[in-house]
N, C-alpha and C. Protein backbone atom coordinates (compact mmCIF):
# COMPACT_ATOMS: atom_id res chain seq x y z
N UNK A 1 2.43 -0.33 -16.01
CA UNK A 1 2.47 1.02 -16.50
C UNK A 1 2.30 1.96 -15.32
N UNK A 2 2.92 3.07 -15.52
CA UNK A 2 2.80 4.19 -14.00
C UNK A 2 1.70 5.33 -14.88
N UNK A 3 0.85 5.79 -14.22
CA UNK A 3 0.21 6.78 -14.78
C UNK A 3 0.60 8.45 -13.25
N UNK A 4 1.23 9.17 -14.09
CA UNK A 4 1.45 10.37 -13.17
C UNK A 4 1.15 11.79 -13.26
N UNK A 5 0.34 12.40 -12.54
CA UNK A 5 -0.42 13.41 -12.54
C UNK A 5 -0.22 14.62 -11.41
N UNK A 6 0.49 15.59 -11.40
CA UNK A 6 0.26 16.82 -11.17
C UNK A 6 -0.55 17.61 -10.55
N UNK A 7 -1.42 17.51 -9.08
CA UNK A 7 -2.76 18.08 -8.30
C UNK A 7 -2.42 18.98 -7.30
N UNK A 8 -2.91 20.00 -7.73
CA UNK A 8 -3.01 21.64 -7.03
C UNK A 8 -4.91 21.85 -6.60
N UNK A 9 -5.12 22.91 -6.28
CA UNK A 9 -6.02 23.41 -5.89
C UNK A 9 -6.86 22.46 -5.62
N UNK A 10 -7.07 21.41 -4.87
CA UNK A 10 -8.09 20.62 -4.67
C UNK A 10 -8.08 19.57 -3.11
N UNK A 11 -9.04 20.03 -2.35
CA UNK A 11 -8.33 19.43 -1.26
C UNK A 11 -7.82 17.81 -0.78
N UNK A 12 -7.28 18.00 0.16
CA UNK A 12 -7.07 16.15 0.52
C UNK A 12 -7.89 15.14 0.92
N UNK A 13 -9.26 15.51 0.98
CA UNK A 13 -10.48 14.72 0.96
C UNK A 13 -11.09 14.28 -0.31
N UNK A 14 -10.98 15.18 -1.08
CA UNK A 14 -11.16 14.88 -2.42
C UNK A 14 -10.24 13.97 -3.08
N UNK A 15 -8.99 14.26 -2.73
CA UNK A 15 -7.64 13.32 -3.61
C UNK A 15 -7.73 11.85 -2.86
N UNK A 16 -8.24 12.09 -1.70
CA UNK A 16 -8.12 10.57 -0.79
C UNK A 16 -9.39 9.62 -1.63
N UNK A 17 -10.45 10.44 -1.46
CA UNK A 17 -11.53 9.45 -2.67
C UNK A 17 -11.01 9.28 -3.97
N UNK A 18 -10.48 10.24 -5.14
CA UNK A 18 -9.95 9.44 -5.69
C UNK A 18 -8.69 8.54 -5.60
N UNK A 19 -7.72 9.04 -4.50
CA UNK A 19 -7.54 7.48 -4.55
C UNK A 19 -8.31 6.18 -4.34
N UNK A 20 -9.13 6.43 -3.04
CA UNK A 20 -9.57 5.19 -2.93
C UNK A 20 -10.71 4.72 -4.15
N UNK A 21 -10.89 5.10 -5.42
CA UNK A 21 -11.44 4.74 -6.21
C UNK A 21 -10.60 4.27 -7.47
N UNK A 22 -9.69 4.80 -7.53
CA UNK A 22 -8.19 3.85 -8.33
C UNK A 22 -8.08 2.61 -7.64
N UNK A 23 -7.91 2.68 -6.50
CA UNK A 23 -7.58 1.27 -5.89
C UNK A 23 -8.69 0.60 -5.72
N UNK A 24 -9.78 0.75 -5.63
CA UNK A 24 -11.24 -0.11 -6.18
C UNK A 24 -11.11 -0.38 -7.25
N UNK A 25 -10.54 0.24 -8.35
CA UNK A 25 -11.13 0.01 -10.09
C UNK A 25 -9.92 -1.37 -10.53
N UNK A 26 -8.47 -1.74 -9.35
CA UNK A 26 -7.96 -2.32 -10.07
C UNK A 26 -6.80 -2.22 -9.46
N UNK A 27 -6.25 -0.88 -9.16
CA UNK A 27 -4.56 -0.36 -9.43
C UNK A 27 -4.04 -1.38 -8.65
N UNK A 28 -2.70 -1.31 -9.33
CA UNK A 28 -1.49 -2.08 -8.18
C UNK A 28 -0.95 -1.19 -6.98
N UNK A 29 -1.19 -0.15 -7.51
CA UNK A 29 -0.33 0.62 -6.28
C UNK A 29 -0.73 2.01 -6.67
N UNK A 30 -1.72 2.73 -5.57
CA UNK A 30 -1.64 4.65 -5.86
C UNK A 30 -1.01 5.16 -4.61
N UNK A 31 -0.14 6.52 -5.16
CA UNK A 31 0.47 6.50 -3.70
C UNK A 31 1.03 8.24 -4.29
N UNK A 32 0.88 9.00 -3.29
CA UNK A 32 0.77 10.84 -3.43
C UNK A 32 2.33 11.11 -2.52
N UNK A 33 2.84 12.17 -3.48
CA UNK A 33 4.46 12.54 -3.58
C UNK A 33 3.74 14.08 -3.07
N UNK A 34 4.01 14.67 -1.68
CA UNK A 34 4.07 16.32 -1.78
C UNK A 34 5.59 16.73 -2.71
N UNK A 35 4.96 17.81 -3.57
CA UNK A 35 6.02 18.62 -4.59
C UNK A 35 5.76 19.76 -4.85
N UNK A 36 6.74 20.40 -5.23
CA UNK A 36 6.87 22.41 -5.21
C UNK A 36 6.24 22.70 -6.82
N UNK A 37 5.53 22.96 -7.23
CA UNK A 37 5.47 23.53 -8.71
C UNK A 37 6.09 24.78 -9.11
N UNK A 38 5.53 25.55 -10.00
CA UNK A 38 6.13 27.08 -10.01
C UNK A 38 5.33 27.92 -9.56
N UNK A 39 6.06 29.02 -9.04
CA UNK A 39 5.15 29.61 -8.52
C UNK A 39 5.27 29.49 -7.19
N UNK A 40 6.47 28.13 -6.46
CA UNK A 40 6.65 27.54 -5.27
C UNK A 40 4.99 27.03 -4.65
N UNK A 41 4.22 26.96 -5.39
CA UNK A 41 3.15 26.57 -5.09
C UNK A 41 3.14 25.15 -4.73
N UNK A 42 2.38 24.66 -3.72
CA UNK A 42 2.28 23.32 -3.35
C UNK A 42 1.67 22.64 -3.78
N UNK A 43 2.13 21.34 -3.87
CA UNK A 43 0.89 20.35 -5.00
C UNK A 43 1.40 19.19 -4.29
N UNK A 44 0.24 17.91 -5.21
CA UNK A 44 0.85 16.81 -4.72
C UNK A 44 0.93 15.81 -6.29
N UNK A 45 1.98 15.04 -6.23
CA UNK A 45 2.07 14.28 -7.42
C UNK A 45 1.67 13.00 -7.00
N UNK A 46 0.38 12.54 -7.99
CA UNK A 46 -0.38 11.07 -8.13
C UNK A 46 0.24 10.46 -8.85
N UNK A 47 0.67 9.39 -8.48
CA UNK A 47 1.39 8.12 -8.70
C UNK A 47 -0.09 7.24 -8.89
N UNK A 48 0.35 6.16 -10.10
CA UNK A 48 -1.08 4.89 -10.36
C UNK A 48 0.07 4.09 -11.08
N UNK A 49 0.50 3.15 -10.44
CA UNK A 49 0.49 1.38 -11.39
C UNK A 49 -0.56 0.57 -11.60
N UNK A 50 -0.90 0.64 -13.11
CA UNK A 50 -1.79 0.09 -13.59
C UNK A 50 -1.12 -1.04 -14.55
N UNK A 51 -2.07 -2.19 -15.38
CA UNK A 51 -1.97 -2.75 -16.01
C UNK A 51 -2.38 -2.35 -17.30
N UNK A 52 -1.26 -2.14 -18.43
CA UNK A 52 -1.32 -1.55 -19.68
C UNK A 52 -2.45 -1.32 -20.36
N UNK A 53 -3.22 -2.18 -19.95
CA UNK A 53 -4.78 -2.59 -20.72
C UNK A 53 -5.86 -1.67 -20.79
N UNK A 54 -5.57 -0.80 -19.46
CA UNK A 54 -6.57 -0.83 -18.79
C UNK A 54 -6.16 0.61 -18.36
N UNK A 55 -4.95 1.31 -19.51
CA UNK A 55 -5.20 2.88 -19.36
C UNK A 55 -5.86 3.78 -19.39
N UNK A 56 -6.61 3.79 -20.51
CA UNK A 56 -7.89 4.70 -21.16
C UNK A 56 -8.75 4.73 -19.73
N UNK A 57 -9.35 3.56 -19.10
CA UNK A 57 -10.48 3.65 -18.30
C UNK A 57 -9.59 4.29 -17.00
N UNK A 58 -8.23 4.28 -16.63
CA UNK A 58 -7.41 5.16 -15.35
C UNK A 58 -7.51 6.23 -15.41
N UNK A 59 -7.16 6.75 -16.95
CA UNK A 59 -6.94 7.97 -17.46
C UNK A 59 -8.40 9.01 -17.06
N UNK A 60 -9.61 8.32 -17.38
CA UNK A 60 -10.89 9.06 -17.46
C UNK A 60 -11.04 9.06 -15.75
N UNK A 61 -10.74 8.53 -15.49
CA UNK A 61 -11.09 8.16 -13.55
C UNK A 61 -10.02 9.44 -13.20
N UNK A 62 -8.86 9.50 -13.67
CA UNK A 62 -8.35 10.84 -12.83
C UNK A 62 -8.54 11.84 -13.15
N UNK A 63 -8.82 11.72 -14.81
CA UNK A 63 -9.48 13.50 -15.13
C UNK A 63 -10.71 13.49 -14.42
N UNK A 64 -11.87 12.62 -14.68
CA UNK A 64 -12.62 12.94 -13.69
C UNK A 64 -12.77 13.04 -12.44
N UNK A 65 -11.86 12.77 -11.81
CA UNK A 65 -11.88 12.61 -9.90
C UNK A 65 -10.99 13.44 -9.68
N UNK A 66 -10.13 14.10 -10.26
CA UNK A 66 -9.01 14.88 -9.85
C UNK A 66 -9.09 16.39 -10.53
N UNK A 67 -8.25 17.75 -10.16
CA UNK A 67 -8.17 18.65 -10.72
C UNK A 67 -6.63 18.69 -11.73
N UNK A 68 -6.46 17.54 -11.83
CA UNK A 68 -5.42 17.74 -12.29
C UNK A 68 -5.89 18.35 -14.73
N UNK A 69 -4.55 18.80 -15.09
CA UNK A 69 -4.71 18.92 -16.46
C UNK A 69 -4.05 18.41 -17.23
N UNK A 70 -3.10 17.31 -16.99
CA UNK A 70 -2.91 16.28 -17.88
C UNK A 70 -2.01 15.07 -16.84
N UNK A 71 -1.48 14.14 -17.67
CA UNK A 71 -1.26 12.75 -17.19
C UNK A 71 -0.31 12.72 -17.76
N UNK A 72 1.05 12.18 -17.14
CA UNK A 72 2.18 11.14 -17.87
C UNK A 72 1.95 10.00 -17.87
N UNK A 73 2.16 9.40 -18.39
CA UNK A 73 2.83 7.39 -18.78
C UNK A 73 3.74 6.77 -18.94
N UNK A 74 4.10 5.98 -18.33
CA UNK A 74 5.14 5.00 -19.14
C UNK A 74 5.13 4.25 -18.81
N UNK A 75 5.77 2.96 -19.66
CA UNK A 75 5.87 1.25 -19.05
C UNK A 75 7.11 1.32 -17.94
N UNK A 76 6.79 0.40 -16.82
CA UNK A 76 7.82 0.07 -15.75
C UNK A 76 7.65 -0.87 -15.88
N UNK A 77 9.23 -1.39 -15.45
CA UNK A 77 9.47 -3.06 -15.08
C UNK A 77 9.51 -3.16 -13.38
N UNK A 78 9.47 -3.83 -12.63
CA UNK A 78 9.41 -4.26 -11.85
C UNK A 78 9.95 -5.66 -11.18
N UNK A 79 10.40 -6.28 -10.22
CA UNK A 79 10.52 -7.36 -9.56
C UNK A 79 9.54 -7.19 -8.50
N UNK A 80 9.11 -8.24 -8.05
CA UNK A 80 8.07 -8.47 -6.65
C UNK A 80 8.63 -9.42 -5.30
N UNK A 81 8.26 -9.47 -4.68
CA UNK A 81 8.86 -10.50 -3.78
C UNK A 81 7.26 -11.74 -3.96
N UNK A 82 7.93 -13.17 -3.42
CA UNK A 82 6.45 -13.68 -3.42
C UNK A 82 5.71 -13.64 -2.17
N UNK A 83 4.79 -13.77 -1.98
CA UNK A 83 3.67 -13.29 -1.13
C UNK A 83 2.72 -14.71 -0.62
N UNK A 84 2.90 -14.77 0.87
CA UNK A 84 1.77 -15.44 1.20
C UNK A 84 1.03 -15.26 2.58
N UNK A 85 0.23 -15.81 3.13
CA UNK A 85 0.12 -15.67 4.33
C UNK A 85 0.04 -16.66 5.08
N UNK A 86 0.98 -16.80 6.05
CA UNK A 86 1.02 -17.50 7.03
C UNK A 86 0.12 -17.72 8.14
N UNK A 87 -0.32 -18.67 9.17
CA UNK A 87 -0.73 -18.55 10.53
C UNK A 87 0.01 -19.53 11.50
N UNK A 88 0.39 -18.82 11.88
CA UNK A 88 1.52 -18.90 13.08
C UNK A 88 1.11 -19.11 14.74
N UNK A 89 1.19 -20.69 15.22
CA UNK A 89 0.51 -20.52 16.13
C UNK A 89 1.64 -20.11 17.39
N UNK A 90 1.29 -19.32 18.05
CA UNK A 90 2.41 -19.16 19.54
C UNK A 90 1.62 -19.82 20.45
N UNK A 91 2.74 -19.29 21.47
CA UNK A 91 1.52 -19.70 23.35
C UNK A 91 0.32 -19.12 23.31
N UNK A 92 0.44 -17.78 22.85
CA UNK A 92 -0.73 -17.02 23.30
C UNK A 92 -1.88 -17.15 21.99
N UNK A 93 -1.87 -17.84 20.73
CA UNK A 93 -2.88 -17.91 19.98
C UNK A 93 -2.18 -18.00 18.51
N UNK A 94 -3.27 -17.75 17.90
CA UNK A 94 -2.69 -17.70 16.23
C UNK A 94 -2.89 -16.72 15.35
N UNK A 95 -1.81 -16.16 15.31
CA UNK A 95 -1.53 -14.89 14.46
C UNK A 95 -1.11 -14.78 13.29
N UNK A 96 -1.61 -14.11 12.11
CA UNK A 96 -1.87 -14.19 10.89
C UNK A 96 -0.02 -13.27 10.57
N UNK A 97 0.58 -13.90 9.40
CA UNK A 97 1.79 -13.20 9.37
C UNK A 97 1.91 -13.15 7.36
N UNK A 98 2.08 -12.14 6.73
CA UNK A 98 2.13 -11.64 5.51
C UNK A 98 4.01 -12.13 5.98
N UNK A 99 4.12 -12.98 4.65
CA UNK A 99 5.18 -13.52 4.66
C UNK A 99 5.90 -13.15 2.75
N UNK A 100 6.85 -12.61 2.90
CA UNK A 100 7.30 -12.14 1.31
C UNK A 100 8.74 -12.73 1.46
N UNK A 101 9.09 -13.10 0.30
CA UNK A 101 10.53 -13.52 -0.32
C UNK A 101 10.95 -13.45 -1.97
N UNK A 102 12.35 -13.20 -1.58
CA UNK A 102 12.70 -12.95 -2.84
C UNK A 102 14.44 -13.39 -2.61
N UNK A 103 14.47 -14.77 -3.17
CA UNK A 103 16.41 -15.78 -3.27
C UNK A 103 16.11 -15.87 -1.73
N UNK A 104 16.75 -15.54 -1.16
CA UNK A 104 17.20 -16.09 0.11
C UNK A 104 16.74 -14.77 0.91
N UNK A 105 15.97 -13.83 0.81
CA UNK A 105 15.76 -12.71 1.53
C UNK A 105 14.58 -12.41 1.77
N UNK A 106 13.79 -12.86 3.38
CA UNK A 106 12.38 -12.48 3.71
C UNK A 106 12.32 -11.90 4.48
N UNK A 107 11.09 -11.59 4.53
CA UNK A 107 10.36 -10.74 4.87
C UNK A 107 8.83 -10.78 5.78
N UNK A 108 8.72 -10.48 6.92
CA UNK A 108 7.59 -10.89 8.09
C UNK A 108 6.97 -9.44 8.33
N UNK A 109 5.49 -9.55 8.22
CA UNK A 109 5.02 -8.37 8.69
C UNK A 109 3.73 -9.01 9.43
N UNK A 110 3.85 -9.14 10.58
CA UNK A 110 2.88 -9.55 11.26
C UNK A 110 1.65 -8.55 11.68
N UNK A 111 0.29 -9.62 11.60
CA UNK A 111 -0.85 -8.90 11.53
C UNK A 111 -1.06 -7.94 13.02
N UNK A 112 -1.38 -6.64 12.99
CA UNK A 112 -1.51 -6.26 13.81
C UNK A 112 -2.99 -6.38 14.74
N UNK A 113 -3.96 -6.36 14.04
CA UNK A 113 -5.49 -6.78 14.81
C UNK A 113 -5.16 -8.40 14.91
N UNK A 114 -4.80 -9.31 14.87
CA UNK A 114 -4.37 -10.33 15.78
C UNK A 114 -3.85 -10.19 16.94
N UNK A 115 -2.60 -9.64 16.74
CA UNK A 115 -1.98 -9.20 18.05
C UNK A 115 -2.59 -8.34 18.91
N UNK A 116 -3.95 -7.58 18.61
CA UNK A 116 -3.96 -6.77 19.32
C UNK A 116 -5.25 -7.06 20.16
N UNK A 117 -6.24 -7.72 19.58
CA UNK A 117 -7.11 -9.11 19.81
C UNK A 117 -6.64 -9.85 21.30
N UNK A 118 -5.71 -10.29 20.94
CA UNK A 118 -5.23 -11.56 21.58
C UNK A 118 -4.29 -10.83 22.91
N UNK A 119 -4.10 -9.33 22.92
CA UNK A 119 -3.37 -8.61 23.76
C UNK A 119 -4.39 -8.71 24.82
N UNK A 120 -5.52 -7.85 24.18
CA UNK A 120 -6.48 -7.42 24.96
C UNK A 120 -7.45 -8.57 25.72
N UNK A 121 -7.40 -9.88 25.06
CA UNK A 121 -7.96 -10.80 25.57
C UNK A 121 -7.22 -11.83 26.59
N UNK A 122 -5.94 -11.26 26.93
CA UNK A 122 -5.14 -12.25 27.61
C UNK A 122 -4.87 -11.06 29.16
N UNK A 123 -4.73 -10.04 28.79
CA UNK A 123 -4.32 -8.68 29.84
C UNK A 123 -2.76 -8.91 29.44
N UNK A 124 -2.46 -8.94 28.44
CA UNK A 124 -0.44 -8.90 28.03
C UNK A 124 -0.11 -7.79 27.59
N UNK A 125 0.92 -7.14 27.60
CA UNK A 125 1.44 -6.21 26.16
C UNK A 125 1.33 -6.72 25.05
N UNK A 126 0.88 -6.21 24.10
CA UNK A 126 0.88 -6.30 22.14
C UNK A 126 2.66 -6.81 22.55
N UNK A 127 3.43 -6.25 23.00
CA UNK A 127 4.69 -6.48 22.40
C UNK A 127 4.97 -7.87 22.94
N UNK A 128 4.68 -8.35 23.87
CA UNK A 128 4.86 -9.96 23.76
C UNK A 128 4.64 -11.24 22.68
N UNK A 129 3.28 -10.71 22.56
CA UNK A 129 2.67 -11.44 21.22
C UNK A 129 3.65 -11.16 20.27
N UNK A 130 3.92 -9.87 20.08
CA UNK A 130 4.93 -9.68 18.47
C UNK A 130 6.17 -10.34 18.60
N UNK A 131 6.79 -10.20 19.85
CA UNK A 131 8.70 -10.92 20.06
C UNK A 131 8.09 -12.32 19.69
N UNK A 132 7.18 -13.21 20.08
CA UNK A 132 7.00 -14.50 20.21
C UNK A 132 6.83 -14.45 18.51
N UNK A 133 5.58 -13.88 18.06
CA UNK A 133 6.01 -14.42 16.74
C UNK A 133 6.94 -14.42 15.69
N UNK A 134 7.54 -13.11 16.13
CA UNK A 134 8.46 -12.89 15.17
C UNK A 134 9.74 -13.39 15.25
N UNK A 135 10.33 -14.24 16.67
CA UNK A 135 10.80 -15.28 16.87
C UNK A 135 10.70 -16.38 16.17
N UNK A 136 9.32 -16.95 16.46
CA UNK A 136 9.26 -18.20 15.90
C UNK A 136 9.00 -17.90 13.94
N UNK A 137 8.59 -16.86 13.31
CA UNK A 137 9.03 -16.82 12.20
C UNK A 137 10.87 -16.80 12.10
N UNK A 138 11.39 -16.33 12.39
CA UNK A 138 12.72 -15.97 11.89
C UNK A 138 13.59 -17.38 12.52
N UNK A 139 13.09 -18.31 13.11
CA UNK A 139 13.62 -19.59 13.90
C UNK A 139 13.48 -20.78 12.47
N UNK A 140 12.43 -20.36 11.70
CA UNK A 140 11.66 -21.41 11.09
C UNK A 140 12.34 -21.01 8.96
């Protein structure tokens, strides 16, 4: 389910805690759209994928954490890719790699505090570490 909400007058320290308290309580995904209202007034639109169940308790979390004055809903469908994590050893160590697929089409996002770890502990560029792994992912 997407829950979407409408926030004016309230600053971006405030909207950042409630996000980060949607994404504590559960959400799949909160994520803020800047948009024009009337008035050309600036706002930002809150985005929440939640699980159907578990609206009522989203709903009270953004009226209460937010200035917003009301909420849309609706069910979304979705596809995902699958998700795992890899560790990938190179020359220079072993680096953690978020590995997603979906049919024949993946996806590598290698950890950056590994690489950056293992930069600083060798005297290399970060970008060595990354060509090497992302080599030997896309080889494999």
């Amino acid at each position: 389910m997407e829950l979407e909400a409408n926030i004016d007058d309230q600053s971006s320290e405030q909207i950042s805690y409630a996000m980060n308290l949607l994404i504590n309580m559960g959400a799949k995904d909160v994520f803020l759209t800047p948009i024009m209202m009337k008035k050309s007034r600036m706002a930002s639109k809150l985005t929440v994928l939640i699980d159907p169940k578990q609206k009522d308790k989203f709903i009270e979390a953004i009226f209460s954490h937010t200035a917003t004055l009301g909420i849309r809903y609706s069910i979304k469908q979705r596809t995902i890719m699958s998700r795992k994590t890899l560790k990938i050893k190179t020359i220079y160590g072993t680096v953690r790699v978020k590995a997603a697929s979906y049919k024949d089409i993946n996806h590598y996002d290698i950890e950056y505090e590994d690489c950056a770890k293992l930069a600083q502990s060798l005297n290399i560029p970060i970008e060595n570490i990354y060509f090497e792994t992302e080599k030997i992912c896309k080889d494999n």
